[in-house]
Protein backbone atom coordinates (compact mmCIF):
# COMPACT_ATOMS: atom_id res chain seq x y z
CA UNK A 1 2.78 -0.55 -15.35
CA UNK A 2 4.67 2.54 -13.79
CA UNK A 3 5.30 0.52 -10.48
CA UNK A 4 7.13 -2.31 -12.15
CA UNK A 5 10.13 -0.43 -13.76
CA UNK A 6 10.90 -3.86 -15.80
CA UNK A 7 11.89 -5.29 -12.05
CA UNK A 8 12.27 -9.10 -11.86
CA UNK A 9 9.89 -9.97 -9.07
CA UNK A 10 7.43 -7.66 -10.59
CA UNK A 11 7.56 -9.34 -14.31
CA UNK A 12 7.05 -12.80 -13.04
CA UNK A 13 3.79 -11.22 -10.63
CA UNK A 14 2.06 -9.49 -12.76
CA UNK A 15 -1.44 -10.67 -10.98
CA UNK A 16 -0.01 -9.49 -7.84
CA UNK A 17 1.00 -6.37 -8.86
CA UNK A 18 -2.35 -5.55 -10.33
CA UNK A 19 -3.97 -6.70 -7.14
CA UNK A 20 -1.69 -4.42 -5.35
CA UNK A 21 -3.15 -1.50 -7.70
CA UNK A 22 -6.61 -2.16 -7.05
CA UNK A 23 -6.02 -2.17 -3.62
CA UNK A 24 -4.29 1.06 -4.04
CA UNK A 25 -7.23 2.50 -5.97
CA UNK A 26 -9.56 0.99 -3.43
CA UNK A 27 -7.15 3.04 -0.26
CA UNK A 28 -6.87 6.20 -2.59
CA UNK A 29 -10.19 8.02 -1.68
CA UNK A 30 -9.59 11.25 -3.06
CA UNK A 31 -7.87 9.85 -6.30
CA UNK A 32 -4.59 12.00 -5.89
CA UNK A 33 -2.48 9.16 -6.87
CA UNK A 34 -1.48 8.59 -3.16
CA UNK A 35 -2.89 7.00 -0.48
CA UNK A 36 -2.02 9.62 2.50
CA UNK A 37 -2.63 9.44 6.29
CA UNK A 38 -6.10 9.46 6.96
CA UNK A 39 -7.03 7.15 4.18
CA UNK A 40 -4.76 4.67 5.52
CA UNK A 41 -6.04 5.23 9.19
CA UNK A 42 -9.74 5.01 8.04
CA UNK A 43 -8.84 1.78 6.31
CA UNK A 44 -7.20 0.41 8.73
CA UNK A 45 -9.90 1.80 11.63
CA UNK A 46 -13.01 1.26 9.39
CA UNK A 47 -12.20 -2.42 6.64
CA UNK A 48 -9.85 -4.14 8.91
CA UNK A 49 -11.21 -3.39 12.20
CA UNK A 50 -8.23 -1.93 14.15
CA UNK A 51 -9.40 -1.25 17.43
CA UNK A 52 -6.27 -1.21 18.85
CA UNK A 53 -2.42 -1.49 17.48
CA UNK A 54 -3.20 0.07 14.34
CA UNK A 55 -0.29 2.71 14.99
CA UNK A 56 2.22 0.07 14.40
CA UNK A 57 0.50 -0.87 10.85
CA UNK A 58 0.75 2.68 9.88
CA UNK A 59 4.33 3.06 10.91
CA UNK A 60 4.85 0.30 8.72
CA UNK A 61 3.33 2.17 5.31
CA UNK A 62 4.37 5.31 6.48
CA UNK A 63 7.94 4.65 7.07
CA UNK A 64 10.18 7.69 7.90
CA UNK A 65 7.07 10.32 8.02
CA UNK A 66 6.29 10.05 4.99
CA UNK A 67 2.92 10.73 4.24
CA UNK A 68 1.86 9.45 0.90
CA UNK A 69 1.96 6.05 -0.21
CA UNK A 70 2.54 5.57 -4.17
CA UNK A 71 1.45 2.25 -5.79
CA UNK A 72 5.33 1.68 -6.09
CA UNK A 73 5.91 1.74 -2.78
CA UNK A 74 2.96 -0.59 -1.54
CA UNK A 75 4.21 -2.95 -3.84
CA UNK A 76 7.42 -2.72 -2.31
CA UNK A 77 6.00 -3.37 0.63
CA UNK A 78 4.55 -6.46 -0.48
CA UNK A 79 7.68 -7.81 -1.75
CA UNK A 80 9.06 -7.21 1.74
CA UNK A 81 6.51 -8.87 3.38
CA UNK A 82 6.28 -11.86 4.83
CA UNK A 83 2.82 -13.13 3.40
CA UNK A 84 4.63 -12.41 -0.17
């Protein structure tokens, strides 16, 4: 998979990466390979029920303004997490 680069942590969780990658797909509305702003915001808004305190989620996958979120970088993400 492009995301895992031969990494360690990715070889040994190869069910979680392809988790993460369906969840991608699932975020990824328009199919651009990204998962931008508003798809996050509806996701977060719409699935999870975010009424409030949502901004601080999409801080968190939009790190440093940056508006697109590859599958690479959402499994980052999960890596860095604590539920990983």
């Amino acid at each position: 998979m492009e995301a895992c680069n031969n990494e360690p942590a990715c070889l040994q969780d190869r069910a979680g990466l392809e988790a993460i990658t369906q969840l991608h797909r699932q975020l990824d509305d328009d199919a651009n390979g990204n998962v931008d702003l508003s798809e996050s915001d509806d996701f977060l808004r719409e699935e999870l029920q975010y009424d409030s305190g949502y901004e601080k989620r999409q801080r968190a996958f939009h790190h440093n303004d940056d508006m697109h979120i590859s599958v690479k970088e959402l499994w980052e993400a999960w890596l860095r997490s604590e539920v990983s």
